[in-house]
N, C-alpha and C. Protein backbone atom coordinates (compact mmCIF):
# COMPACT_ATOMS: atom_id res chain seq x y z
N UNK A 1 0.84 -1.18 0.00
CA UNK A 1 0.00 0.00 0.00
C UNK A 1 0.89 1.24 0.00
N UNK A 2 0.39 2.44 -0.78
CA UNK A 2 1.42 3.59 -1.14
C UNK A 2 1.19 4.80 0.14
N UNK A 3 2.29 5.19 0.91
CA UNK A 3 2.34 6.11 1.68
C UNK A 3 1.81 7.14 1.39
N UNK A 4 1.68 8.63 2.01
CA UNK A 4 1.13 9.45 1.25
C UNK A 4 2.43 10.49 0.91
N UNK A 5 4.18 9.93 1.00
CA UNK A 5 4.96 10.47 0.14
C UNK A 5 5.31 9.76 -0.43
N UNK A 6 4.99 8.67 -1.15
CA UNK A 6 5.44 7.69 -1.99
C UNK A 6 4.88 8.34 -3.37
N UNK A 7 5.76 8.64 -4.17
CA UNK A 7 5.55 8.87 -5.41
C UNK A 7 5.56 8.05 -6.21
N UNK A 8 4.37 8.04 -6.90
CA UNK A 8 4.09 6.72 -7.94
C UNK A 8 3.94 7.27 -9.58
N UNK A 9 4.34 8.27 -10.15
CA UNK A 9 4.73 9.16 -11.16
C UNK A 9 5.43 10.33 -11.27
N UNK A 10 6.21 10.59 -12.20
CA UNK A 10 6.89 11.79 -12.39
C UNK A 10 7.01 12.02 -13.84
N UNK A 11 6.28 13.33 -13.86
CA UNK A 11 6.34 14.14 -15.50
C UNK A 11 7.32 15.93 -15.12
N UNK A 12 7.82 15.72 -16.18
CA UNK A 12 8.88 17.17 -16.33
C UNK A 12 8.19 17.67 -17.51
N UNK A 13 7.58 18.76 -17.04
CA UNK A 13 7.19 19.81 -18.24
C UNK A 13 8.26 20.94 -18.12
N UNK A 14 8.24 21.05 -19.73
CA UNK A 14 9.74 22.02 -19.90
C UNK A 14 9.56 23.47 -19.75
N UNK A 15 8.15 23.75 -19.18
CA UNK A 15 8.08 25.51 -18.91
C UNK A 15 7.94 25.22 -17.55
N UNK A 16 7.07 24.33 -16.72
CA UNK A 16 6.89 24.89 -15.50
C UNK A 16 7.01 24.07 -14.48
N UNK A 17 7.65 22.90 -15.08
CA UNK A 17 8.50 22.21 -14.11
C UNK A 17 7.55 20.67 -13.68
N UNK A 18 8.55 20.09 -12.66
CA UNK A 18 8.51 18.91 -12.06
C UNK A 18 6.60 18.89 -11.16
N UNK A 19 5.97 17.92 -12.15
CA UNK A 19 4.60 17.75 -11.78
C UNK A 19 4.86 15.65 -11.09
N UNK A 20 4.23 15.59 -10.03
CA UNK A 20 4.27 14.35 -9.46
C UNK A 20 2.78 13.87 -9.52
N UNK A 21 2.82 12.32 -8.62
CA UNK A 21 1.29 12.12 -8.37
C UNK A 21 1.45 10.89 -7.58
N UNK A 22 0.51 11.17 -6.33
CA UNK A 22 1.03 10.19 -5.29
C UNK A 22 -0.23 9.63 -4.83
N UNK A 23 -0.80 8.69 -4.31
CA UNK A 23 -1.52 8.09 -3.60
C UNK A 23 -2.63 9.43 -2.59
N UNK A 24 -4.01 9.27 -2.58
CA UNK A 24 -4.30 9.86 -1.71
C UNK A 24 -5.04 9.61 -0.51
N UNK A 25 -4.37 10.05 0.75
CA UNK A 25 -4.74 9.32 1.91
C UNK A 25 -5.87 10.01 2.77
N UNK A 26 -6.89 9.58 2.89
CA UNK A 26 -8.25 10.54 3.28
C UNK A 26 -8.12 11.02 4.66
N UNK A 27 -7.69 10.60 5.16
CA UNK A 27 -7.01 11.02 6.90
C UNK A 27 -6.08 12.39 6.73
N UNK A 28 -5.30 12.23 6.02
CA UNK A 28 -4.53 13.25 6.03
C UNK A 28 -4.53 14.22 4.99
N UNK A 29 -5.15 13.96 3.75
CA UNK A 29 -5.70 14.90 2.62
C UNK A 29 -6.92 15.47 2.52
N UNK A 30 -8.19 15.20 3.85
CA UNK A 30 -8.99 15.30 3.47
C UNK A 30 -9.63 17.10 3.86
N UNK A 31 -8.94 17.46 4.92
CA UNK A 31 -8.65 19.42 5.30
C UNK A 31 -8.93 19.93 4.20
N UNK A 32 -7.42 19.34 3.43
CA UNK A 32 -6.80 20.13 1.75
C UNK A 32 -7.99 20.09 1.00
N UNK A 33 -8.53 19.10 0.43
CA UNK A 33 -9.56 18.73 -0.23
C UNK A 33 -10.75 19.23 0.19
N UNK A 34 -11.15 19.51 1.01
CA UNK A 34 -12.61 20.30 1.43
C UNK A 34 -12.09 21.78 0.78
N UNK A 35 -10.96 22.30 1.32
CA UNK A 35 -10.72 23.88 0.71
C UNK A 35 -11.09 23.76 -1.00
N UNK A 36 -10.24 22.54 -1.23
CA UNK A 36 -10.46 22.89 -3.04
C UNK A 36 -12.20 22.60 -3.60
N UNK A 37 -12.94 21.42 -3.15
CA UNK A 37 -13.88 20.62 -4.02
C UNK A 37 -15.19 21.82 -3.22
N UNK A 38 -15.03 22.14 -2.94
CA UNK A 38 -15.78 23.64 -1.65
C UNK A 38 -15.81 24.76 -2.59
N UNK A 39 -14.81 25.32 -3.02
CA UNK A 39 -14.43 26.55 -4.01
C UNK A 39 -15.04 26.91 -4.97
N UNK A 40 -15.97 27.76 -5.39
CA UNK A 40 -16.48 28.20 -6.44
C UNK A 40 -16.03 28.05 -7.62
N UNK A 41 -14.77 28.04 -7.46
CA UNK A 41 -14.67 27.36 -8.99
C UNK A 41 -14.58 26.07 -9.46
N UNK A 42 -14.79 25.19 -7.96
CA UNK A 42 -14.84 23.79 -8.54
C UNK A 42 -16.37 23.07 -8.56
N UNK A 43 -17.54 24.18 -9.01
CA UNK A 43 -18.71 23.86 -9.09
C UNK A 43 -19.24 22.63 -9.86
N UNK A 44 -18.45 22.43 -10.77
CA UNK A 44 -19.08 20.80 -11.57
C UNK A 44 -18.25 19.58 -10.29
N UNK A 45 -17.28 19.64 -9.70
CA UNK A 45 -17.03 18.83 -8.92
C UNK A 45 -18.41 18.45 -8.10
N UNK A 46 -19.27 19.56 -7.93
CA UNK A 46 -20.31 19.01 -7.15
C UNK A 46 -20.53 18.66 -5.31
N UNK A 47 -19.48 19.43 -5.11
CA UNK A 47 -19.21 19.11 -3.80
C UNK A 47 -19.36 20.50 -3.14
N UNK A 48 -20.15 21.86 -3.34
CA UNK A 48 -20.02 23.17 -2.83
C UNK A 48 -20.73 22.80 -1.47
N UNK A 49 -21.20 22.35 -1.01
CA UNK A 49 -21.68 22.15 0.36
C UNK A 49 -21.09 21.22 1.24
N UNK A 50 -20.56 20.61 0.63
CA UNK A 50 -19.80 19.39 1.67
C UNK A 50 -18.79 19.63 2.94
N UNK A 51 -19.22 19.19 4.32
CA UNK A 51 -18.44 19.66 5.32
C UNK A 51 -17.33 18.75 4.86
N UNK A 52 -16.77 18.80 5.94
CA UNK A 52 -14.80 18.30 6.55
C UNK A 52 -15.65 16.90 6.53
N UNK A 53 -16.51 16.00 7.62
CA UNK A 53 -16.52 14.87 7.69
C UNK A 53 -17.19 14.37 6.44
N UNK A 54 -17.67 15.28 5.69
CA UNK A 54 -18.15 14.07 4.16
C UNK A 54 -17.20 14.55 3.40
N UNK A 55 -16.34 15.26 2.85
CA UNK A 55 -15.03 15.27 1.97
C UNK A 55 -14.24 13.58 2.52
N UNK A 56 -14.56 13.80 3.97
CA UNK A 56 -13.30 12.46 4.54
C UNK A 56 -14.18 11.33 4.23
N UNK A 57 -15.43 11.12 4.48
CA UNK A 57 -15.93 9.87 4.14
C UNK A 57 -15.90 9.29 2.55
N UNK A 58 -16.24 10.67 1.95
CA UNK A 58 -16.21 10.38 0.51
C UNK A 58 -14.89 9.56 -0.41
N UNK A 59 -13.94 10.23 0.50
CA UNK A 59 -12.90 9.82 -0.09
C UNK A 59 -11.67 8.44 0.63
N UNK A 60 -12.76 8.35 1.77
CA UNK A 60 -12.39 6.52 2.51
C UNK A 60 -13.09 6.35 1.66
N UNK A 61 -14.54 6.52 1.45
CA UNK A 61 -14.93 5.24 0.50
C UNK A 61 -14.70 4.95 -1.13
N UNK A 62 -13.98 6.36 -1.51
CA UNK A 62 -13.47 5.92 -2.92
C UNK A 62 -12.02 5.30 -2.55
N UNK A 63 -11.68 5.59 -1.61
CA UNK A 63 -10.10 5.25 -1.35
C UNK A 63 -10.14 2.87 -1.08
N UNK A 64 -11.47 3.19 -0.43
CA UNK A 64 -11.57 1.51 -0.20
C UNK A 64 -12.40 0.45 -1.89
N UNK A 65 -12.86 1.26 -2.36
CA UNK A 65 -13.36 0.91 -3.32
C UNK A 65 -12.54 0.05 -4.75
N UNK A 66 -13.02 -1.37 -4.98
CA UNK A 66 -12.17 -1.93 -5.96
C UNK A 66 -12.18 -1.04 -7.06
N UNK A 67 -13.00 -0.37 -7.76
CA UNK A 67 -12.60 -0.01 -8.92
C UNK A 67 -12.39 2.07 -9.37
N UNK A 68 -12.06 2.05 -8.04
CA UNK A 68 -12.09 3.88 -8.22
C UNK A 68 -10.63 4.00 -7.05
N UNK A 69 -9.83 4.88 -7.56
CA UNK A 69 -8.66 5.31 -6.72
C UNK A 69 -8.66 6.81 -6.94
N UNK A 70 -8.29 7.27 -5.83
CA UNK A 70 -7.75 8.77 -5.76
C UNK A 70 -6.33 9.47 -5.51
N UNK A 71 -5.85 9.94 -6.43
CA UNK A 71 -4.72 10.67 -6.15
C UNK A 71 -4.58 12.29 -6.01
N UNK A 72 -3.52 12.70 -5.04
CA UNK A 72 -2.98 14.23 -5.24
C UNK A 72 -2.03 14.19 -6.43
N UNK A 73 -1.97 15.19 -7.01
CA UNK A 73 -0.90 15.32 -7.73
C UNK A 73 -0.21 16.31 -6.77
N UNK A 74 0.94 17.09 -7.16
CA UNK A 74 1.96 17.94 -6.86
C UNK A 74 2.54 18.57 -7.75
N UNK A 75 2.62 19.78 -7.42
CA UNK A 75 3.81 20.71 -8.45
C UNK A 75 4.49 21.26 -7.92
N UNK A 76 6.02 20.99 -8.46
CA UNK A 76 7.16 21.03 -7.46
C UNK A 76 7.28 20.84 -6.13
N UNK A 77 6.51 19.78 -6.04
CA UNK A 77 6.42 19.08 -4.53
C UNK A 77 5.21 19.54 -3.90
N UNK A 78 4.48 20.42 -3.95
CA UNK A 78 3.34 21.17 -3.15
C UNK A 78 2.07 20.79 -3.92
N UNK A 79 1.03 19.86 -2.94
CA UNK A 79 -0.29 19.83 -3.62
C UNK A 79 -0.87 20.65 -4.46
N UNK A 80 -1.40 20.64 -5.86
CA UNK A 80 -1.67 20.94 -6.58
C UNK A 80 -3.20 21.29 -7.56
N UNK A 81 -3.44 19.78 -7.48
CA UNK A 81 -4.20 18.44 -8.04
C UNK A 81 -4.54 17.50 -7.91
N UNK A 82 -5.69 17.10 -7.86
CA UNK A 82 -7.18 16.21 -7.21
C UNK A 82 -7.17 14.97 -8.82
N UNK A 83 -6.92 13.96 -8.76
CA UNK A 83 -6.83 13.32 -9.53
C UNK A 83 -7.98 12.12 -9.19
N UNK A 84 -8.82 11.27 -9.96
CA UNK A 84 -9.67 10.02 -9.45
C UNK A 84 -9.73 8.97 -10.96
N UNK A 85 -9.28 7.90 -11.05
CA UNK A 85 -9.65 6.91 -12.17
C UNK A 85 -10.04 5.43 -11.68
N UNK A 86 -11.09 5.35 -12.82
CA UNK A 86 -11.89 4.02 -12.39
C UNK A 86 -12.77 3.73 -13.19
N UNK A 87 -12.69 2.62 -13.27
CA UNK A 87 -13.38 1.59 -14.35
C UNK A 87 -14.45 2.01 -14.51
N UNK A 88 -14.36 2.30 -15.58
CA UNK A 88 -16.15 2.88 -16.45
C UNK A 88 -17.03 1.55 -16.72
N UNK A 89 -16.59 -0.07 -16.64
CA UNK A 89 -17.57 -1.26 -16.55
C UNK A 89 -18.03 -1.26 -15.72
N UNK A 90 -17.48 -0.78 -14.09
CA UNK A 90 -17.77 -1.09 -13.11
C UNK A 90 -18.88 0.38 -12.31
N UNK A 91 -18.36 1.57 -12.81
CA UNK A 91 -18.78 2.40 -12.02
C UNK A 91 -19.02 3.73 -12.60
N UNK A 92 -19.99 4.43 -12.76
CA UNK A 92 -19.96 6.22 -13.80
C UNK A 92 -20.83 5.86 -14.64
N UNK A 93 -20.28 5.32 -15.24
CA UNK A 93 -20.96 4.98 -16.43
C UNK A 93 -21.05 3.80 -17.08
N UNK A 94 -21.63 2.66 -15.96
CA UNK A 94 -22.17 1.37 -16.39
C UNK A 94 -23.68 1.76 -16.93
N UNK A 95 -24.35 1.23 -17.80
CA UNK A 95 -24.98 1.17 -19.04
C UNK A 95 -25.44 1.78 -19.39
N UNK A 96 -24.65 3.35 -19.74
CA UNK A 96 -24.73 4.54 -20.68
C UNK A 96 -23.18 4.46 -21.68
N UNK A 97 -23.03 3.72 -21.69
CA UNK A 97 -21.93 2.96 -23.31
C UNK A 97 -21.50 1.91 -22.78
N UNK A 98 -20.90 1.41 -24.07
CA UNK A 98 -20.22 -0.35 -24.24
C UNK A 98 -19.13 -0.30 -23.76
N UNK A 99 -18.28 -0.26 -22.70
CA UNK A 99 -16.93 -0.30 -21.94
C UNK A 99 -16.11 -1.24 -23.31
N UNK A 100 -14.54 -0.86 -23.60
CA UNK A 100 -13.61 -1.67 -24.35
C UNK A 100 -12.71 -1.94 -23.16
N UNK A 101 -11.87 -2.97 -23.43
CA UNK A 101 -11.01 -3.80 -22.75
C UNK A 101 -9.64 -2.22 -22.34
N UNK A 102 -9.24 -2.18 -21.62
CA UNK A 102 -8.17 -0.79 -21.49
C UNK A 102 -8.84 0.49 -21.07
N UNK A 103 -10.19 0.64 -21.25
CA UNK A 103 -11.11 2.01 -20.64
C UNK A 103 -10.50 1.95 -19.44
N UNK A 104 -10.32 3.14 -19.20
CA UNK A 104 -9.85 3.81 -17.53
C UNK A 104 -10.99 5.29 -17.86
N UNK A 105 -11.72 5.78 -17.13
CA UNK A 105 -12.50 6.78 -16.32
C UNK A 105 -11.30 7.41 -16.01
N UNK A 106 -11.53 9.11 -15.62
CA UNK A 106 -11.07 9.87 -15.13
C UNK A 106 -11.55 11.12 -15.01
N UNK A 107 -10.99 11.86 -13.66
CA UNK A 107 -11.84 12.89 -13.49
C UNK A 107 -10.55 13.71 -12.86
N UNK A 108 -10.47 15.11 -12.74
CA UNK A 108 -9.40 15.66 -12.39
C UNK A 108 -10.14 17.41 -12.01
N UNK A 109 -9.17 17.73 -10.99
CA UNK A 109 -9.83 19.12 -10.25
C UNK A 109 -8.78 19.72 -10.01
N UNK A 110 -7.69 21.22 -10.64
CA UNK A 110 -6.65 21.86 -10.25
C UNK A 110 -7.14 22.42 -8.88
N UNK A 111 -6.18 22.80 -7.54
CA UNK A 111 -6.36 23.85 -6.60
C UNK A 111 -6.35 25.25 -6.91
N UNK A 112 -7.61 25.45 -6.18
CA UNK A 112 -7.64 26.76 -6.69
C UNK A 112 -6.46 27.52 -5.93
N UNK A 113 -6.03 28.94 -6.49
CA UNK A 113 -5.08 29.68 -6.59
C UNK A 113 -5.01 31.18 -6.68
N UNK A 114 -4.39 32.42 -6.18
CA UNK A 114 -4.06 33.13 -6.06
C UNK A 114 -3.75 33.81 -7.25
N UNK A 115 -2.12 32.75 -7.67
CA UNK A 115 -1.46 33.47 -8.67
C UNK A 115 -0.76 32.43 -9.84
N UNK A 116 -2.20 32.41 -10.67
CA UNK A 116 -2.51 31.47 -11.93
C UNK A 116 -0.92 31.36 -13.18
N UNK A 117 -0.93 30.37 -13.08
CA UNK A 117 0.23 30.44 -14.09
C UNK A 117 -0.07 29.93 -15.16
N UNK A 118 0.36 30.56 -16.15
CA UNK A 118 -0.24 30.16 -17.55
C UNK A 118 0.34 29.27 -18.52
N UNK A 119 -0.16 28.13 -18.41
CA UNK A 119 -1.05 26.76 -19.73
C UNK A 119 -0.03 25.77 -18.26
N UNK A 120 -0.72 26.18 -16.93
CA UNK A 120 -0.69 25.38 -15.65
C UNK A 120 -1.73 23.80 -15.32
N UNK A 121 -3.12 24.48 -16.23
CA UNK A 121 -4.27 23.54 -15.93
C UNK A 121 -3.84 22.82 -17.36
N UNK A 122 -3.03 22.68 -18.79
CA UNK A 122 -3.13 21.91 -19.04
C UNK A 122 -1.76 20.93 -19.12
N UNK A 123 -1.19 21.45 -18.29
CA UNK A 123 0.22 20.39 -17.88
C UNK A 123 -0.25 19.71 -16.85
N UNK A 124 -1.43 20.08 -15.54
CA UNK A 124 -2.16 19.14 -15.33
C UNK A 124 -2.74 18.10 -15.82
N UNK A 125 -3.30 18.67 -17.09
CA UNK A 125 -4.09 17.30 -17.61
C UNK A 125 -3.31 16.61 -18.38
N UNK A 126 -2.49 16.91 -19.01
CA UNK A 126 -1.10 16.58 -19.64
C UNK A 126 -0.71 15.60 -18.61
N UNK A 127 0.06 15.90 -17.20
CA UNK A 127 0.49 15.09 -16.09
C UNK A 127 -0.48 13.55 -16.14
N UNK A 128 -1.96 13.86 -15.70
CA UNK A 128 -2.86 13.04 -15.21
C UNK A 128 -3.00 12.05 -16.72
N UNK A 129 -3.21 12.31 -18.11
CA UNK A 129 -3.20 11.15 -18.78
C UNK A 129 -1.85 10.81 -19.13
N UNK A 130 -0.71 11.32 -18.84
CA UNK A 130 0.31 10.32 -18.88
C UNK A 130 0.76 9.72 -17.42
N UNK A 131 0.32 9.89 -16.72
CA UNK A 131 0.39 8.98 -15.97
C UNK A 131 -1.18 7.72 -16.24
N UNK A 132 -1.78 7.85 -16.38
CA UNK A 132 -3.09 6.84 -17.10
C UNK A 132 -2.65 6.08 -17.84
N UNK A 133 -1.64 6.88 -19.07
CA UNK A 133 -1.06 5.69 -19.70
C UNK A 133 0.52 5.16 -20.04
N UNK A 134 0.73 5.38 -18.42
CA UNK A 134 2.16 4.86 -18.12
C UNK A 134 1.86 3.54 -17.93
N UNK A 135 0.51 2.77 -17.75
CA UNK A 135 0.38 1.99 -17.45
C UNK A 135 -0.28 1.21 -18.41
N UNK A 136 0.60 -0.03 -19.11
CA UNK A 136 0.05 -0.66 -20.31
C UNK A 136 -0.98 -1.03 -20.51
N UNK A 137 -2.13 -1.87 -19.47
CA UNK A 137 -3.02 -2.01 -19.75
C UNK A 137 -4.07 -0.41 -20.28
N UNK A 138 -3.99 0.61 -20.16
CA UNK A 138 -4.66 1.51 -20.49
C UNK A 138 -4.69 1.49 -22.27
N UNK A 139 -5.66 1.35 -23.10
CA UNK A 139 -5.95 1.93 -24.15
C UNK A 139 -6.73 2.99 -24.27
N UNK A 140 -7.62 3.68 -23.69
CA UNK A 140 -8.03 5.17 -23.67
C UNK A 140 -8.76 4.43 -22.49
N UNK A 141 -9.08 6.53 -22.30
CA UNK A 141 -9.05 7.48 -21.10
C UNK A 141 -10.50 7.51 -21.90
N UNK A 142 -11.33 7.72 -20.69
CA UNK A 142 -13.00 8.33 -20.88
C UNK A 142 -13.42 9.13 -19.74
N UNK A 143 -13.76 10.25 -20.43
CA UNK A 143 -14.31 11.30 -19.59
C UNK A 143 -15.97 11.60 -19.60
N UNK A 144 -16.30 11.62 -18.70
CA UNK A 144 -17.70 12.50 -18.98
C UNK A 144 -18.21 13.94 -17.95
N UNK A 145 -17.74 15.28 -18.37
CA UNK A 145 -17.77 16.11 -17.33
C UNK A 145 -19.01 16.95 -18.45
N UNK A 146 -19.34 17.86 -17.52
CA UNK A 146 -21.11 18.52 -17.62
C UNK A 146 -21.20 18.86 -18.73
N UNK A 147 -21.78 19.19 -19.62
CA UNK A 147 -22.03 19.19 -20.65
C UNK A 147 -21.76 21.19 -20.74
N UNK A 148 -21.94 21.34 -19.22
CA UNK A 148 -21.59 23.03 -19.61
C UNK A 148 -20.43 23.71 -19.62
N UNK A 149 -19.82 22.68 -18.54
CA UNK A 149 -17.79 23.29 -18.95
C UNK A 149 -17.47 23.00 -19.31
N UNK A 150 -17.55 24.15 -20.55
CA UNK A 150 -16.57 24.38 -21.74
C UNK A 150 -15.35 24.95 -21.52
N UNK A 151 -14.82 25.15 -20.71
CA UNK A 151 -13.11 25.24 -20.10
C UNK A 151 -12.72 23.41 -20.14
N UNK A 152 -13.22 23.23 -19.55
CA UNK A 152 -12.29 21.56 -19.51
C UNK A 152 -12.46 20.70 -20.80
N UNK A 153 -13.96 21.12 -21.79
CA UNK A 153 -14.32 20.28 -22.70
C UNK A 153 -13.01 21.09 -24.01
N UNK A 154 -12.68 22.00 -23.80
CA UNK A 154 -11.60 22.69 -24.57
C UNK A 154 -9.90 21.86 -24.32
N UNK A 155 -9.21 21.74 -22.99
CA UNK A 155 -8.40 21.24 -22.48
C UNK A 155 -8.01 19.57 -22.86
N UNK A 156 -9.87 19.15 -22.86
CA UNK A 156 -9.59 17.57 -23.33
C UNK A 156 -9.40 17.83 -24.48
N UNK A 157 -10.04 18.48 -25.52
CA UNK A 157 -9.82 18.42 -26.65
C UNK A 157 -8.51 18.46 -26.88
N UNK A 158 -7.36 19.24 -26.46
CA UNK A 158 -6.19 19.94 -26.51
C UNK A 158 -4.90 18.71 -26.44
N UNK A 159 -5.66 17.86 -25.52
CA UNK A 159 -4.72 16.66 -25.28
C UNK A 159 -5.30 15.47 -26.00
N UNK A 160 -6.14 15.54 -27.23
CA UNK A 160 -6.62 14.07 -27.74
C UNK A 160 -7.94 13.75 -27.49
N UNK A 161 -9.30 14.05 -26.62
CA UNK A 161 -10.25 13.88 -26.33
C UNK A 161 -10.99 14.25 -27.59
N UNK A 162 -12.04 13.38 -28.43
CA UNK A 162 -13.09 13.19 -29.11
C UNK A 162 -14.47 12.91 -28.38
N UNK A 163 -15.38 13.77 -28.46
CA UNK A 163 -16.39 13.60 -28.18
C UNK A 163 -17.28 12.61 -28.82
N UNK A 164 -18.11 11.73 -27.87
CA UNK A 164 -18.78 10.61 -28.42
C UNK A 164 -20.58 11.11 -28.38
N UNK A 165 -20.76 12.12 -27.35
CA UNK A 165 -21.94 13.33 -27.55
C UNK A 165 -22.59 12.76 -26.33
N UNK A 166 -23.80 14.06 -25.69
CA UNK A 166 -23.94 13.96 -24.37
C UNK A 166 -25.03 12.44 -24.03
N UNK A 167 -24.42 12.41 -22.92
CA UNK A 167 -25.33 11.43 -21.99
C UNK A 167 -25.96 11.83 -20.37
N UNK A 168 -26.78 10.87 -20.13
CA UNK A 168 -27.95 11.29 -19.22
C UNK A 168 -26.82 10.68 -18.00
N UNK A 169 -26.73 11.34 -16.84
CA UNK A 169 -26.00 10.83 -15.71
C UNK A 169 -27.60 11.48 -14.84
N UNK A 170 -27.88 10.34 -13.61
CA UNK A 170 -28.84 10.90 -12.58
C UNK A 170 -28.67 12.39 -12.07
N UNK A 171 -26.86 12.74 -12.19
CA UNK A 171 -26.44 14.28 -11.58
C UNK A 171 -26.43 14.94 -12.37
N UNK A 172 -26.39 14.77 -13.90
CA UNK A 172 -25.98 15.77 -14.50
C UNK A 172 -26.00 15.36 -16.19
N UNK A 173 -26.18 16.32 -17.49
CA UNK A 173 -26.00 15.77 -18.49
C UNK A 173 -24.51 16.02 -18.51
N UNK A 174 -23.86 14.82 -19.51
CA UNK A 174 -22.33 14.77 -19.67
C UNK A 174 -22.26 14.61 -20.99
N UNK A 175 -20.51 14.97 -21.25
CA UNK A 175 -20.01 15.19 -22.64
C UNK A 175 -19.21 14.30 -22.84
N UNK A 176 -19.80 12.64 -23.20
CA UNK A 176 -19.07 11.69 -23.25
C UNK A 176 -17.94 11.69 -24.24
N UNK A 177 -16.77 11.55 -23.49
CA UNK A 177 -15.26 12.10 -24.38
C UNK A 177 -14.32 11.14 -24.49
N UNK A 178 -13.77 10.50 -25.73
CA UNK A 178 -12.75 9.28 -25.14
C UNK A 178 -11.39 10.03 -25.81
N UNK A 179 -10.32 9.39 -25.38
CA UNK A 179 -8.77 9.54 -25.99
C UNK A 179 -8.36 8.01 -25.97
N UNK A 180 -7.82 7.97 -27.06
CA UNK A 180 -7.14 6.93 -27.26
C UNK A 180 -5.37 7.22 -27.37
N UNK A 181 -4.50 6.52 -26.76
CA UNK A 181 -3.07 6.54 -26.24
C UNK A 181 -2.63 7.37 -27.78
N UNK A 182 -2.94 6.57 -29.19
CA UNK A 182 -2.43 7.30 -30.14
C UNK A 182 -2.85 8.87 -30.15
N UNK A 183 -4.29 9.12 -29.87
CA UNK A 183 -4.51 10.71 -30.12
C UNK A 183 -4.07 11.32 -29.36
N UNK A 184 -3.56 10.72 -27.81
CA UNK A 184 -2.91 11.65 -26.86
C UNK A 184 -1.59 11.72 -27.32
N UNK A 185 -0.75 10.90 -27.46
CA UNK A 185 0.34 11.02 -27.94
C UNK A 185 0.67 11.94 -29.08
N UNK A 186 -0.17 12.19 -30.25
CA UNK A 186 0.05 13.26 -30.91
C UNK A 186 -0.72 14.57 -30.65
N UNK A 187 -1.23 14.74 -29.97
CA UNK A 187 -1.72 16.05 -29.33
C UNK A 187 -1.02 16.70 -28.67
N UNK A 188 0.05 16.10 -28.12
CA UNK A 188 0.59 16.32 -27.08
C UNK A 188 2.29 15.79 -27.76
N UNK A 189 2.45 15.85 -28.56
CA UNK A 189 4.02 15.77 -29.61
C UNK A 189 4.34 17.11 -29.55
C-alpha cells in the first residue's frame, strides 16, 4: 500500500517544471480537499456544500473501493491536483456505453489559486493522462464532465479527447469524451 509520500509518477514539463502524483490518503488529505472541491470554482465537482466529515468519508470510500482510486498530484512538490480513475464497466458509467477492454475513467480538479500560471491547468491534464497511460493495460481514457464546462471540454480536446456526444448521468447531463493513447500522444508531440 502507497504512503502518502510515496511517489508513484513523475512528469517534467519544460516551462513549469517537475509535476508528481502520489496516492491519496483521506485522513490526512482530506482538510486540503474540502478547501479545493468547496471553491467556487470547482462547481461541476459538485461538492459546494460538503463539510470536513463528508469530503473524509467520501474519499475513505473511494479510497476503499475496488474499482475507483484517488490521487494528489503535486507541483514542485506542493499539492496541486485532485486526480480520481476508475473503471467505467464497473462504475460512472455502467450502461450509458459499451466499456472496451483498457477504458480507464477519469476525473481531475486543479487547486484553486491566487497566482494562476499560464497553460498550468493543461500540464495538469497533460500530467494526469500520462500517468493513465504509463500503465500498459490503459488503451483510452474516458471522460464525462457537464455538458456546460466548456473550459475543460476545450483542455480535453487539446490533449486528444473526441467527443462521443452527451449522456444522461442521474447528476448531471455529460459530454461523453474518449482519448485513445495514439490521439494523446500526438496532441501532445
Amino acid at each position: 500500500m502507497s504512503t502518502t509520500t510515496e511517489t508513484l509518477f513523475t512528469r517534467e514539463d519544460p516551462v513549469l517544471g517537475t509535476f508528481s502524483v502520489r496516492a491519496l490518503d483521506p485522513l490526512t488529505d482530506s482538510e486540503l480537499l474540502h478547501g479545493w472541491v468547496t471553491h467556487p470554482k470547482a462547481s461541476f465537482w459538485m461538492m459546494q456544500d460538503a463539510s470536513l466529515p463528508d469530503v473524509e468519508r467520501e474519499y475513505m470510500r473511494i479510497c476503499a473501493a475496488e474499482h475507483h482510486q484517488a490521487f494528489i498530484g503535486l507541483h514542485e512538490g506542493r499539492p496541486a491536483f485532485l486526480m480520481e480513475s476508475y473503471d467505467p464497466a464497473h462504475l460512472e458509467l455502467v450502461g450509458l456505453y459499451d466499456p472496451l477492454p483498457g477504458d480507464v475513467g477519469m476525473h481531475f480538479l486543479v487547486a484553486p489559486t491566487d497566482s494562476p500560471l499560464t497553460g498550468f491547468t493543461r500540464a495538469v491534464i497533460t500530467t494526469v493522462m500520462s500517468y493513465l497511460f504509463a500503465d500498459p493495460a490503459t488503451s483510452r481514457v474516458v471522460v464525462e464532465p457537464d455538458v456546460r464546462n466548456t473550459a475543460v471540454h476545450a483542455l480535453n480536446e487539446a490533449v486528444g479527447f473526441v467527443p462521443d456526444g452527451p449522456i444522461r448521468k442521474p447528476e448531471k447531463e455529460a459530454l461523453l469524451s474518449f482519448c485513445t493513447r495514439a490521439r494523446f500522444e500526438a496532441a501532445t508531440a
